[in-house]
N, C-alpha and C. Protein backbone atom coordinates (compact mmCIF):
# COMPACT_ATOMS: atom_id res chain seq x y z
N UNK A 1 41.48 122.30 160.67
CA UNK A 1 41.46 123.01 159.39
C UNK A 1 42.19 124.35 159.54
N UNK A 2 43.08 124.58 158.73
CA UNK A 2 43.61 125.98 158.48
C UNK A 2 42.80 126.98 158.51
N UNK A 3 43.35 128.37 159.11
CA UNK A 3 42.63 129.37 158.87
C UNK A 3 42.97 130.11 157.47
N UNK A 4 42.89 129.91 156.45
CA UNK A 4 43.37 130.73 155.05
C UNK A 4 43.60 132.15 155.66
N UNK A 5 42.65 132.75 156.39
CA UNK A 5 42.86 134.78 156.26
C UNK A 5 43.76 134.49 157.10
N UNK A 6 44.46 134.07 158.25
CA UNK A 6 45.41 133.72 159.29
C UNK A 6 46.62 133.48 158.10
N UNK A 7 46.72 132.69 157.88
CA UNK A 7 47.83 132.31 156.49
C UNK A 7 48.38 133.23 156.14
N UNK A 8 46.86 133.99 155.31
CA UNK A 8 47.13 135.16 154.62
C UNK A 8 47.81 136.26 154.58
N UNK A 9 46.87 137.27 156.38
CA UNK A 9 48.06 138.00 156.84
C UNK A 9 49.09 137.70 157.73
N UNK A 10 49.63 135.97 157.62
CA UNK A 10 50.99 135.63 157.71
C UNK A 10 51.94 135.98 156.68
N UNK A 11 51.75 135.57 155.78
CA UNK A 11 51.95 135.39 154.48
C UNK A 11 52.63 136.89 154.30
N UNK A 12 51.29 137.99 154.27
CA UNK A 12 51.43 139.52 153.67
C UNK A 12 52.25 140.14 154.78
N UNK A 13 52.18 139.75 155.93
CA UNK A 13 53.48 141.01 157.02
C UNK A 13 54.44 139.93 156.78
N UNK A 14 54.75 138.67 156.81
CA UNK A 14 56.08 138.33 156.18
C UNK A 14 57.38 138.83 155.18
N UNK A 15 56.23 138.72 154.11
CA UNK A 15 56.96 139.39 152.93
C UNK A 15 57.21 141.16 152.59
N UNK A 16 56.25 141.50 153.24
CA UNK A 16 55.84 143.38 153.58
C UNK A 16 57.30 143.44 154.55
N UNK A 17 57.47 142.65 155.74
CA UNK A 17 58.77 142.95 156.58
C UNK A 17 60.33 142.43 155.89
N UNK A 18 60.10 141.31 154.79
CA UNK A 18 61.55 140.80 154.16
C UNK A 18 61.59 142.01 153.11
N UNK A 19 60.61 142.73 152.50
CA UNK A 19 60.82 143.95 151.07
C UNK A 19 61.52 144.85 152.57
N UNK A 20 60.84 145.14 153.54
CA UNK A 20 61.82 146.49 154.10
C UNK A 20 63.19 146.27 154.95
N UNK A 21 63.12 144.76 155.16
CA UNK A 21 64.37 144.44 155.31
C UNK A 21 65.62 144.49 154.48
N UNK A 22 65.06 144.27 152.70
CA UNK A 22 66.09 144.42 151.83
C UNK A 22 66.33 145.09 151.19
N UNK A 23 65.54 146.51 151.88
CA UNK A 23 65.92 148.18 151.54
C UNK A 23 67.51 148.44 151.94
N UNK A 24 67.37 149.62 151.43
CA UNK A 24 68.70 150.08 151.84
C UNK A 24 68.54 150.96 152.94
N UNK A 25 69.27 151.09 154.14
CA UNK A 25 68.74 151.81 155.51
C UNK A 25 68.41 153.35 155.04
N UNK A 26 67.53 154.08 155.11
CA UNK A 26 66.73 155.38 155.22
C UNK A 26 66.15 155.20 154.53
N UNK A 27 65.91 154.22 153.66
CA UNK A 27 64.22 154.31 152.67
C UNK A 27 63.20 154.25 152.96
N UNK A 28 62.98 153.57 154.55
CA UNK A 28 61.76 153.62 155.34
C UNK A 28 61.71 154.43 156.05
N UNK A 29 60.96 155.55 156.39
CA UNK A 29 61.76 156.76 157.49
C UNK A 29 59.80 156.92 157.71
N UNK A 30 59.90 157.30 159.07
CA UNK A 30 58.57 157.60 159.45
C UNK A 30 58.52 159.08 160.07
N UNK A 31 57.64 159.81 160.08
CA UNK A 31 58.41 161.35 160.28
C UNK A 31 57.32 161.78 161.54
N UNK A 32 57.94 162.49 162.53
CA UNK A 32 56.86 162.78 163.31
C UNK A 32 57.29 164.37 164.12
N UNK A 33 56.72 164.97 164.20
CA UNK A 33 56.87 166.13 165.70
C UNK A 33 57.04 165.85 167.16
N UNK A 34 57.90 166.94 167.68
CA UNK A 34 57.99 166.94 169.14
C UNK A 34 58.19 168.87 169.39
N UNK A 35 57.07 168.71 170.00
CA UNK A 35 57.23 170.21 170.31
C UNK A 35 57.54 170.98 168.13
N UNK A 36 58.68 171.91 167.87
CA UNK A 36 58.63 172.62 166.98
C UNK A 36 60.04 171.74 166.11
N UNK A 37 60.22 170.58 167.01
CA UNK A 37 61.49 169.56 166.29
C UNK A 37 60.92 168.67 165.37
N UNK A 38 61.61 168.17 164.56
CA UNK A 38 61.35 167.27 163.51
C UNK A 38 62.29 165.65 164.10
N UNK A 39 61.32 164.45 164.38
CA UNK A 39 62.09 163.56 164.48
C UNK A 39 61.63 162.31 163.71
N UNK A 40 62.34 161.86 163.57
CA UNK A 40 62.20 160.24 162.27
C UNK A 40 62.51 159.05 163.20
N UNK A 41 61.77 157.80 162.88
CA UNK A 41 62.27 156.65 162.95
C UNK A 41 62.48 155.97 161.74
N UNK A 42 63.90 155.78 161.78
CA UNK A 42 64.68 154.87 160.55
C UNK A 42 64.49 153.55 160.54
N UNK A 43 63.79 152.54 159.56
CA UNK A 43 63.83 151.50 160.08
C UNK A 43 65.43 151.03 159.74
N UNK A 44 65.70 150.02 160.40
CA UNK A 44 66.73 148.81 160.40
C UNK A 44 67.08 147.82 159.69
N UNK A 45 67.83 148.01 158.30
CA UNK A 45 67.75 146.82 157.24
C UNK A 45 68.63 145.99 157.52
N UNK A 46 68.69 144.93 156.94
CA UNK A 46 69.69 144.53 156.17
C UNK A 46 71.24 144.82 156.43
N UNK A 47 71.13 145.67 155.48
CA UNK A 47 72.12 146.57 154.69
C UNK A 47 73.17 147.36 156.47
N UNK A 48 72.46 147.42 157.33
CA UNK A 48 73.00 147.98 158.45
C UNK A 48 73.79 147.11 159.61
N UNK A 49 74.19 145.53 158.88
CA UNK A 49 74.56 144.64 159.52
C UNK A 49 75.93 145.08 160.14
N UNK A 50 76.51 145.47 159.18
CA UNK A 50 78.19 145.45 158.99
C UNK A 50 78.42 147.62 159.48
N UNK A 51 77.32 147.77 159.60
CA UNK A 51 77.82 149.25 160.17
C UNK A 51 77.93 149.35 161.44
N UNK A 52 79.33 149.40 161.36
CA UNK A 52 80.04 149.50 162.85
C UNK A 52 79.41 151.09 163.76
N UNK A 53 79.27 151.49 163.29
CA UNK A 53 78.41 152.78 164.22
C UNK A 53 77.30 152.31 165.20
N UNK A 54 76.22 151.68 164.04
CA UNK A 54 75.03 151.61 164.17
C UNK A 54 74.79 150.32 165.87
N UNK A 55 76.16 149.01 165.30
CA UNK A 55 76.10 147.88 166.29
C UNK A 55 76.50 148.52 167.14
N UNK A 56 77.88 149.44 167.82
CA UNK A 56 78.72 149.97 168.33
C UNK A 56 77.55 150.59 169.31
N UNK A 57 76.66 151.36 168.62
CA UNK A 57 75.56 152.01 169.55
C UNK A 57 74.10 151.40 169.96
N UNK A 58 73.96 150.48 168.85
CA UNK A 58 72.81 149.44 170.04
C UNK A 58 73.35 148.63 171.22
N UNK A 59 74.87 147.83 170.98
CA UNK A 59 75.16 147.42 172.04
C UNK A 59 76.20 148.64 173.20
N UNK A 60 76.04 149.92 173.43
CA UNK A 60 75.89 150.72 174.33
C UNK A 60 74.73 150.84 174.64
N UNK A 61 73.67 150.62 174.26
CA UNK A 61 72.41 151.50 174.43
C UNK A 61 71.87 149.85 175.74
N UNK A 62 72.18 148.71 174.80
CA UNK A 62 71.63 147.12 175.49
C UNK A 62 72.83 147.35 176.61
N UNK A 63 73.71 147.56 176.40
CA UNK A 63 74.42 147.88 178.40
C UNK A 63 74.23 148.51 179.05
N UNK A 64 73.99 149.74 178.50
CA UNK A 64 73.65 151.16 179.63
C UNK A 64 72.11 150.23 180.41
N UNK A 65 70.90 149.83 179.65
CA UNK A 65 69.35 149.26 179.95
C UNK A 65 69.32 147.91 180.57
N UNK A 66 70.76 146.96 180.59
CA UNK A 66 70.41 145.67 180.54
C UNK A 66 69.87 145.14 181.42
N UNK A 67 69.76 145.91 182.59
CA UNK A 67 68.56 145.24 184.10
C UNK A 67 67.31 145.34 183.27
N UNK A 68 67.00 145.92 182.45
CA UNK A 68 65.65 145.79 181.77
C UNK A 68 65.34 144.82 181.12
N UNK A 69 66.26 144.11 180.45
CA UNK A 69 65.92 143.54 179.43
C UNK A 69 65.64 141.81 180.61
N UNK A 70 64.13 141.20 179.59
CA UNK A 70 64.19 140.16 180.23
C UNK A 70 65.34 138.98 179.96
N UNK A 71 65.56 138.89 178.86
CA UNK A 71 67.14 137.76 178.26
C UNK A 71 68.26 138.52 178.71
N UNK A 72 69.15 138.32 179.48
CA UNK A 72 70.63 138.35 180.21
C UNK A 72 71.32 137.87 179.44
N UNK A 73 72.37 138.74 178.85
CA UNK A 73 74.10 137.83 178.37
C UNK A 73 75.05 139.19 178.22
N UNK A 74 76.01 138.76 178.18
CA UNK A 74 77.01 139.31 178.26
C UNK A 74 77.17 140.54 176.88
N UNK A 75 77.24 141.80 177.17
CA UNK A 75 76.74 142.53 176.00
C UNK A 75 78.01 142.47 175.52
N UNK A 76 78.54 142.45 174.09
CA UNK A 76 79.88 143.57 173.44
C UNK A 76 79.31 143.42 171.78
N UNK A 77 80.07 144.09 171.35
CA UNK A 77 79.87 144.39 169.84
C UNK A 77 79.63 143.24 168.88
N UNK A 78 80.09 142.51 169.49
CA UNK A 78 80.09 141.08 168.37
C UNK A 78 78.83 140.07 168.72
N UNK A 79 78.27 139.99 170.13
CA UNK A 79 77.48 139.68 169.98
C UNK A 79 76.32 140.29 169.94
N UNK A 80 76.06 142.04 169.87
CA UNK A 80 75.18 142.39 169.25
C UNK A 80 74.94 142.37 167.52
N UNK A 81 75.77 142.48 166.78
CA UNK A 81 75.85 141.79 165.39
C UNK A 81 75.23 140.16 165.22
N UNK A 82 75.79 139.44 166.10
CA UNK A 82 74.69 138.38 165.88
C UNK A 82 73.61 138.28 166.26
N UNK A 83 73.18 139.26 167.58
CA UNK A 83 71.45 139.39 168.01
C UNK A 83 70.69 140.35 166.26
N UNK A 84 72.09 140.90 166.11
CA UNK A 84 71.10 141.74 164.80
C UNK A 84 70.67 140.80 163.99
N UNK A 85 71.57 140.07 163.48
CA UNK A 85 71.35 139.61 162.41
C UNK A 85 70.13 137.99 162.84
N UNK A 86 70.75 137.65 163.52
CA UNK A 86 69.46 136.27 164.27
C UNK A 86 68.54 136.57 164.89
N UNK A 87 68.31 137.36 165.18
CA UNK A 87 67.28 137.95 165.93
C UNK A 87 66.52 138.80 165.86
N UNK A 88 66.46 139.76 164.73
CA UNK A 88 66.43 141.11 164.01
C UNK A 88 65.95 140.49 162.51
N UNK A 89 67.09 140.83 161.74
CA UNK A 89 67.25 140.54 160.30
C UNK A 89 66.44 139.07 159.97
N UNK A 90 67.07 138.01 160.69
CA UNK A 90 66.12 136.86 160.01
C UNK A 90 65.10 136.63 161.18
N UNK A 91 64.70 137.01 161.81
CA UNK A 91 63.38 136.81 162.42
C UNK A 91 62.51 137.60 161.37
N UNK A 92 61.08 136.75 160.85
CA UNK A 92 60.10 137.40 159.66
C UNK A 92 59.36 138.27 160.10
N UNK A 93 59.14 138.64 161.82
CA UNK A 93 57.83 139.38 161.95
C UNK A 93 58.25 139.86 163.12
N UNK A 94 59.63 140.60 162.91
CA UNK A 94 60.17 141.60 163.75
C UNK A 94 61.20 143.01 163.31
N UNK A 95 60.85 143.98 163.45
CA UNK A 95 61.10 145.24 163.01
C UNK A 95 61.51 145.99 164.07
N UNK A 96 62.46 146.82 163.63
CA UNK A 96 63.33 147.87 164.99
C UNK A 96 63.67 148.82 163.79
N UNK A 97 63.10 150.20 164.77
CA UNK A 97 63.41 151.55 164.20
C UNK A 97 64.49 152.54 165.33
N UNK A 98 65.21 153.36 164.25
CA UNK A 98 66.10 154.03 165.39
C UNK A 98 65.18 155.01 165.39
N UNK A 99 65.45 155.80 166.47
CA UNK A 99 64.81 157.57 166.48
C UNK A 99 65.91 158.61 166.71
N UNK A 100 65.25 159.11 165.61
CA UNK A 100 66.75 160.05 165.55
C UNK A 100 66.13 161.89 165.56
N UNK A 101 66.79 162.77 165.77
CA UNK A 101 66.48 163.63 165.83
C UNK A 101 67.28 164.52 165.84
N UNK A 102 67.09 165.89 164.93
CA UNK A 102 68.59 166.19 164.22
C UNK A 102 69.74 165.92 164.12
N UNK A 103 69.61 164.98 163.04
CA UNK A 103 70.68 163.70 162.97
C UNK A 103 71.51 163.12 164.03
N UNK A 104 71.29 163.00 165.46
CA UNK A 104 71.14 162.14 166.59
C UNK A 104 69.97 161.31 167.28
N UNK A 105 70.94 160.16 167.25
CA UNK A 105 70.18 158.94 167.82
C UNK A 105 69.93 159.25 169.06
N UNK A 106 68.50 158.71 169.35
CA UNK A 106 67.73 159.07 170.70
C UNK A 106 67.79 157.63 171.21
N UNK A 107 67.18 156.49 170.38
CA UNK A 107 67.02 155.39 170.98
C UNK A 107 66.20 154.61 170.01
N UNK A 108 65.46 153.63 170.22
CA UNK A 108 64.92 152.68 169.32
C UNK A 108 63.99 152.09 169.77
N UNK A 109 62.53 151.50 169.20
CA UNK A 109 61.25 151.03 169.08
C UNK A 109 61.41 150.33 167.95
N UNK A 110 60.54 149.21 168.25
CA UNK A 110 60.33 148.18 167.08
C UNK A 110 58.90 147.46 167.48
N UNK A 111 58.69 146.58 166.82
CA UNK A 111 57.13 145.32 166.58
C UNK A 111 58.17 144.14 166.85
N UNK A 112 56.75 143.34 167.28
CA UNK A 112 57.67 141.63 167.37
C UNK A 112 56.58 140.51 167.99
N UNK A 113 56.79 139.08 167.35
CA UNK A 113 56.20 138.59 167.80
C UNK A 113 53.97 138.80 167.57
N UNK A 114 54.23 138.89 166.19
CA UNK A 114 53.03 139.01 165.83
C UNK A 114 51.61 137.84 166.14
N UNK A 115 50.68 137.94 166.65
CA UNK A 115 49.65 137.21 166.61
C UNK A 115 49.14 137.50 165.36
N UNK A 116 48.91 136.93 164.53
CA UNK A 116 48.34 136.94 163.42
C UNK A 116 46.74 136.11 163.69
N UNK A 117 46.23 135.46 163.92
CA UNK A 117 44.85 135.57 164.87
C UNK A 117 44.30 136.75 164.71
N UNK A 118 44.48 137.27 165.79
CA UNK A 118 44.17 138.70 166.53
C UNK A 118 44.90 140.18 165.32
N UNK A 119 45.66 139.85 164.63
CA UNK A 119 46.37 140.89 163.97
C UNK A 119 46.65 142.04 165.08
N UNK A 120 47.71 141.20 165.68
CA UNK A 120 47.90 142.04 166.76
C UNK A 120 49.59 141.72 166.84
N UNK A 121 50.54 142.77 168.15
CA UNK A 121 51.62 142.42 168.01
C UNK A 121 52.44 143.42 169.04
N UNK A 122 53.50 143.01 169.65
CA UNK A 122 54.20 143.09 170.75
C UNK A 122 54.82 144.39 170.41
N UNK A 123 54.78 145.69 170.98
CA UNK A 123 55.67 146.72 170.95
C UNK A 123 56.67 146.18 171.70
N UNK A 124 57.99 146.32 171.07
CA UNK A 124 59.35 145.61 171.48
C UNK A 124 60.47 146.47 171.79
N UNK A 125 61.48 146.35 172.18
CA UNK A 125 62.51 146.98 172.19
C UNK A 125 62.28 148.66 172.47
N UNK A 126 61.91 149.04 173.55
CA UNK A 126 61.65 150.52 174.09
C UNK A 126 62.86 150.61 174.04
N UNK A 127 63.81 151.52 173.81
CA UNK A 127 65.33 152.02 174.58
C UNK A 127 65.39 153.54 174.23
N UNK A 128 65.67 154.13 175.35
CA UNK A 128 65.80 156.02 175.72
C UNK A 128 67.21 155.24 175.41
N UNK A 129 68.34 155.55 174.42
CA UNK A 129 69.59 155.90 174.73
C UNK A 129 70.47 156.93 174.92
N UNK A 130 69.71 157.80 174.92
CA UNK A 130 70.15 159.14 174.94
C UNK A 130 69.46 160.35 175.43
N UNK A 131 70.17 161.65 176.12
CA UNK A 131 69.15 162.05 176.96
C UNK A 131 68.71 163.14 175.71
N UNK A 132 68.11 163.67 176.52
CA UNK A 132 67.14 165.28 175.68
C UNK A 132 65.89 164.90 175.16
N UNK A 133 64.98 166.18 174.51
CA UNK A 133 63.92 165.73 174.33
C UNK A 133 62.74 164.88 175.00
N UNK A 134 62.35 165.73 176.10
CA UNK A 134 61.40 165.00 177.12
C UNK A 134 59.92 164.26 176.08
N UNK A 135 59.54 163.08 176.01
CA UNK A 135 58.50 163.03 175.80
C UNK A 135 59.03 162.05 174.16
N UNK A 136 59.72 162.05 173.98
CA UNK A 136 60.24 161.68 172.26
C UNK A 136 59.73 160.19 172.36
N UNK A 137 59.76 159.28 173.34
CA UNK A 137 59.26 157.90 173.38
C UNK A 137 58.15 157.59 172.67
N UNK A 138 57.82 158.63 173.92
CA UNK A 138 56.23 158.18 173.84
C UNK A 138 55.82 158.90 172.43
N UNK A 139 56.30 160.01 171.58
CA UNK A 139 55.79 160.38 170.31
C UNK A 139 56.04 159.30 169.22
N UNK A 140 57.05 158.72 169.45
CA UNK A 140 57.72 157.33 168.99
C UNK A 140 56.88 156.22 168.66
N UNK A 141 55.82 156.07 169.69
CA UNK A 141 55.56 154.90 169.93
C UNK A 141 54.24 155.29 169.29
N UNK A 142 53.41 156.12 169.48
CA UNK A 142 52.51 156.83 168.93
C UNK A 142 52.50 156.59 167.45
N UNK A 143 53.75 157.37 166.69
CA UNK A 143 53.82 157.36 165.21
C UNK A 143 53.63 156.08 165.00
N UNK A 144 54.85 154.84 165.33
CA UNK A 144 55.33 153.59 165.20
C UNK A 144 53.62 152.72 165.09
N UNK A 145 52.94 152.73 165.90
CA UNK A 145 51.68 152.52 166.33
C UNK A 145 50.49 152.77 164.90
N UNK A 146 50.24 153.82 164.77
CA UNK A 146 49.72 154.54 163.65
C UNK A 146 50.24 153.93 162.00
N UNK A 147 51.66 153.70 162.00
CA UNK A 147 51.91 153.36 160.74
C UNK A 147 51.64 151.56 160.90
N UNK A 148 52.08 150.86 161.69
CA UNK A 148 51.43 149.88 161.89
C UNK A 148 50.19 149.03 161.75
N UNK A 149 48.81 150.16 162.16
CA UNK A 149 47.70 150.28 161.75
C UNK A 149 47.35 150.17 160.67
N UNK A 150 48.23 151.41 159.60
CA UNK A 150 48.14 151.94 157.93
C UNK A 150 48.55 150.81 157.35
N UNK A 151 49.64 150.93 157.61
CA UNK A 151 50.30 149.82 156.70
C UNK A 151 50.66 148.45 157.00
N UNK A 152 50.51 148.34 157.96
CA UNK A 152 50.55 146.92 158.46
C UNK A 152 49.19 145.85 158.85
N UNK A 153 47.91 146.79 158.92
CA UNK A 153 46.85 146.06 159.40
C UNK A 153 46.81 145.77 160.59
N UNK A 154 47.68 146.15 161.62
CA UNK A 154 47.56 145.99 163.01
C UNK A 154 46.50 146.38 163.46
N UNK A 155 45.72 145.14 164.23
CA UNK A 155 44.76 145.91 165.00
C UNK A 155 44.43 145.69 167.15
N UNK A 156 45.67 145.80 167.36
CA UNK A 156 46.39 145.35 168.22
C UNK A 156 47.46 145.57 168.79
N UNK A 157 47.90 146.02 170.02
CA UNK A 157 48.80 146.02 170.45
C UNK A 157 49.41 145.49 171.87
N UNK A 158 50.57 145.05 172.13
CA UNK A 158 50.65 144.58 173.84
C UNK A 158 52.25 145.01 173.72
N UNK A 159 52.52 145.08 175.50
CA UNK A 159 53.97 145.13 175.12
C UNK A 159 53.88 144.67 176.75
N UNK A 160 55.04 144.64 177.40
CA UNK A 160 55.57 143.91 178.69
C UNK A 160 56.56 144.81 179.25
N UNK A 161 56.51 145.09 180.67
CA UNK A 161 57.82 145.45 181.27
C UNK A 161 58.08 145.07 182.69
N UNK A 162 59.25 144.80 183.26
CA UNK A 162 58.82 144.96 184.49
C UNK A 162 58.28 145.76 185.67
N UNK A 163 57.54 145.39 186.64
CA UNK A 163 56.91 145.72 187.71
C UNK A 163 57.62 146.76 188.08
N UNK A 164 58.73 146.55 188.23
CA UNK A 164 59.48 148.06 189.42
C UNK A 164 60.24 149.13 188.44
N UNK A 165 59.29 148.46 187.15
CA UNK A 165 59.96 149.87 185.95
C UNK A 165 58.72 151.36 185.85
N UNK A 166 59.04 151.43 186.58
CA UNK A 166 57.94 152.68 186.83
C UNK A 166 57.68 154.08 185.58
N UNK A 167 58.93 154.21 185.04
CA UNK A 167 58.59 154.95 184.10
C UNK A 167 58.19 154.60 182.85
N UNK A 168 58.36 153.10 182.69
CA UNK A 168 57.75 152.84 181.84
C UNK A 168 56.60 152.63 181.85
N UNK A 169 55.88 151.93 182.95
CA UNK A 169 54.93 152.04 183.66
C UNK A 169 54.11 153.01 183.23
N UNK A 170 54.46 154.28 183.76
CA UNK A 170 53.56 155.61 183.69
C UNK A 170 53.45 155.83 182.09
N UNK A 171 54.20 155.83 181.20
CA UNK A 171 54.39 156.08 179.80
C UNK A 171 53.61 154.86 179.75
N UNK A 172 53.33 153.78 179.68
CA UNK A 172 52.27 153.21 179.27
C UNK A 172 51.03 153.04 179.35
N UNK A 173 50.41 153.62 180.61
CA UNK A 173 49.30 153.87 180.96
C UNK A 173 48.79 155.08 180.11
N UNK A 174 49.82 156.52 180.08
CA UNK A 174 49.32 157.34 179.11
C UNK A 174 48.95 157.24 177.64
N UNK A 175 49.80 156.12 177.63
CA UNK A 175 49.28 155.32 175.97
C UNK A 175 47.88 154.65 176.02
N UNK A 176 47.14 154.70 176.73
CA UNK A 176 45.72 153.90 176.50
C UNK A 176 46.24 151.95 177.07
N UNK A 177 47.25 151.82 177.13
CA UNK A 177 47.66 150.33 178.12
C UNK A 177 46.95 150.15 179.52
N UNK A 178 46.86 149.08 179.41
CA UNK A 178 46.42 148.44 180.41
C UNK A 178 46.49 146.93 181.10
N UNK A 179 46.81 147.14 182.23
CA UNK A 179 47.51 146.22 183.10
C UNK A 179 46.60 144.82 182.61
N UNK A 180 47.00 143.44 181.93
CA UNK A 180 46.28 142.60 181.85
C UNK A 180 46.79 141.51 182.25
N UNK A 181 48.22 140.80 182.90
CA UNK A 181 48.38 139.78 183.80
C UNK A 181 49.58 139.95 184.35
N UNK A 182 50.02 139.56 185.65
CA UNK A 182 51.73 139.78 186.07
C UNK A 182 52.04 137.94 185.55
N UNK A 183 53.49 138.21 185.21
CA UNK A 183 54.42 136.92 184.94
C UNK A 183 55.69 137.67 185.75
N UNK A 184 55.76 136.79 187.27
CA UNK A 184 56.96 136.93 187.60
C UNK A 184 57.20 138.20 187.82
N UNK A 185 58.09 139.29 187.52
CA UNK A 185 58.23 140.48 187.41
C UNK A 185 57.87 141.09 186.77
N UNK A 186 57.14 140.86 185.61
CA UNK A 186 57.03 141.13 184.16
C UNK A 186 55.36 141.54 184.00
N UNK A 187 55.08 142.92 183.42
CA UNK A 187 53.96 142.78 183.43
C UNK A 187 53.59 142.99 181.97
N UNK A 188 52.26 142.34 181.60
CA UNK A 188 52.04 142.38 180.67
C UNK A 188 50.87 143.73 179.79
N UNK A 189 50.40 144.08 179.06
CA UNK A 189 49.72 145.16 178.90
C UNK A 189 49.31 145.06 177.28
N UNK A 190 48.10 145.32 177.09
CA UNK A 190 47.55 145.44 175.95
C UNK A 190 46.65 146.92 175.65
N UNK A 191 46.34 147.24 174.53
CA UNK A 191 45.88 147.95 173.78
C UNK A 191 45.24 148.26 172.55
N UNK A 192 44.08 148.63 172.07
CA UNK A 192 43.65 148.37 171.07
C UNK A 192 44.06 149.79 170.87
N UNK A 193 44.05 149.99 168.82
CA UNK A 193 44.49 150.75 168.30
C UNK A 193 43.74 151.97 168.17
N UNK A 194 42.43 152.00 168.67
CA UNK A 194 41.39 152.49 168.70
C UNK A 194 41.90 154.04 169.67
N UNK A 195 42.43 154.76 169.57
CA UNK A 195 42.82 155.74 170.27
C UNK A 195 43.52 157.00 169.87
């Protein structure tokens, strides 16, 4: 037998993530502090397929990181436009925000891979692409986290990295994470929102 409330908030972060997908890019903006700076995460529409800036600098950001990433391929511009758009854009229950901070890009955080069960869901796509601002991640992930909660009903969180990634490591432990199984290199980590 179906779970109807499972359905349900399938159903409601589905359509909640296709309305902010078919914004126009800066209508979703999440606003947060660092130190006496003002920084935003922009979400990622749509509308940002065909902006050559925007691809131009996620696929620098996926080469400069790519020992990180667990999926391997060959990075360039064209096939980050199709990870955007197949992987991004039409995936229903995955979201990527840039972080920007006086009007420079720092790097990007997103959700993915929702348990809807648990109303819970994968912090995805960490990337520092840029230096300055000690600490901006982790305020990142914090905000990202919080609006999630509000507006999304998250009550849940996990995310994965590998073992010999140490700084991510440490930045996740300060987040209230905690070590809950190794895969391979890969460790896994959960969190309740409760924090």
């Amino acid at each position: 037998m179906k779970n109807i409330l499972v359905d349900t908030y399938q159903q409601f972060i589905e359509k909640k993530v296709r309305l902010y997908k078919d914004q126009s890019y800066g209508r979703l903006v999440l606003s947060g502090r660092i130190g006496k700076k003002r920084f935003e995460l922009l979400f990622l529409t749509a509308s940002c397929e065909n902006d050559r800036v925007l691809i131009a600098l996620l696929s620098k950001w996926r080469k400069k990181h790519e020992a990180w990433f667990a999926s391997q391929f060959s990075v360039s511009r064209a096939r980050t436009k199709v990870w955007y758009k197949k992987l991004l854009i039409d995936k229903p229950d995955r979201l990527l925000f840039m972080i920007r901070v006086s009007d420079r890009y720092i790097g990007h955080v997103g959700l993915n891979r929702f348990n809807f069960k648990s109303r819970s869901c994968e912090i995805d796509n960490i990337v520092r692409g840029a230096t300055g601002y000690p600490g901006i991640i982790e305020k990142a992930i914090i905000l990202l986290m919080r609006w999630g909660e509000k507006s999304l009903g998250i009550h849940g969180y996990s995310l994965s990295t590998f073992s010999d990634n140490k700084r991510a490591l440490n930045l996740y432990q300060r987040l209230g994470f905690a070590e809950m199984k190794r895969e391979l290199a890969k460790l896994l980590h959960e969190r309740s929102p409760a924090r």
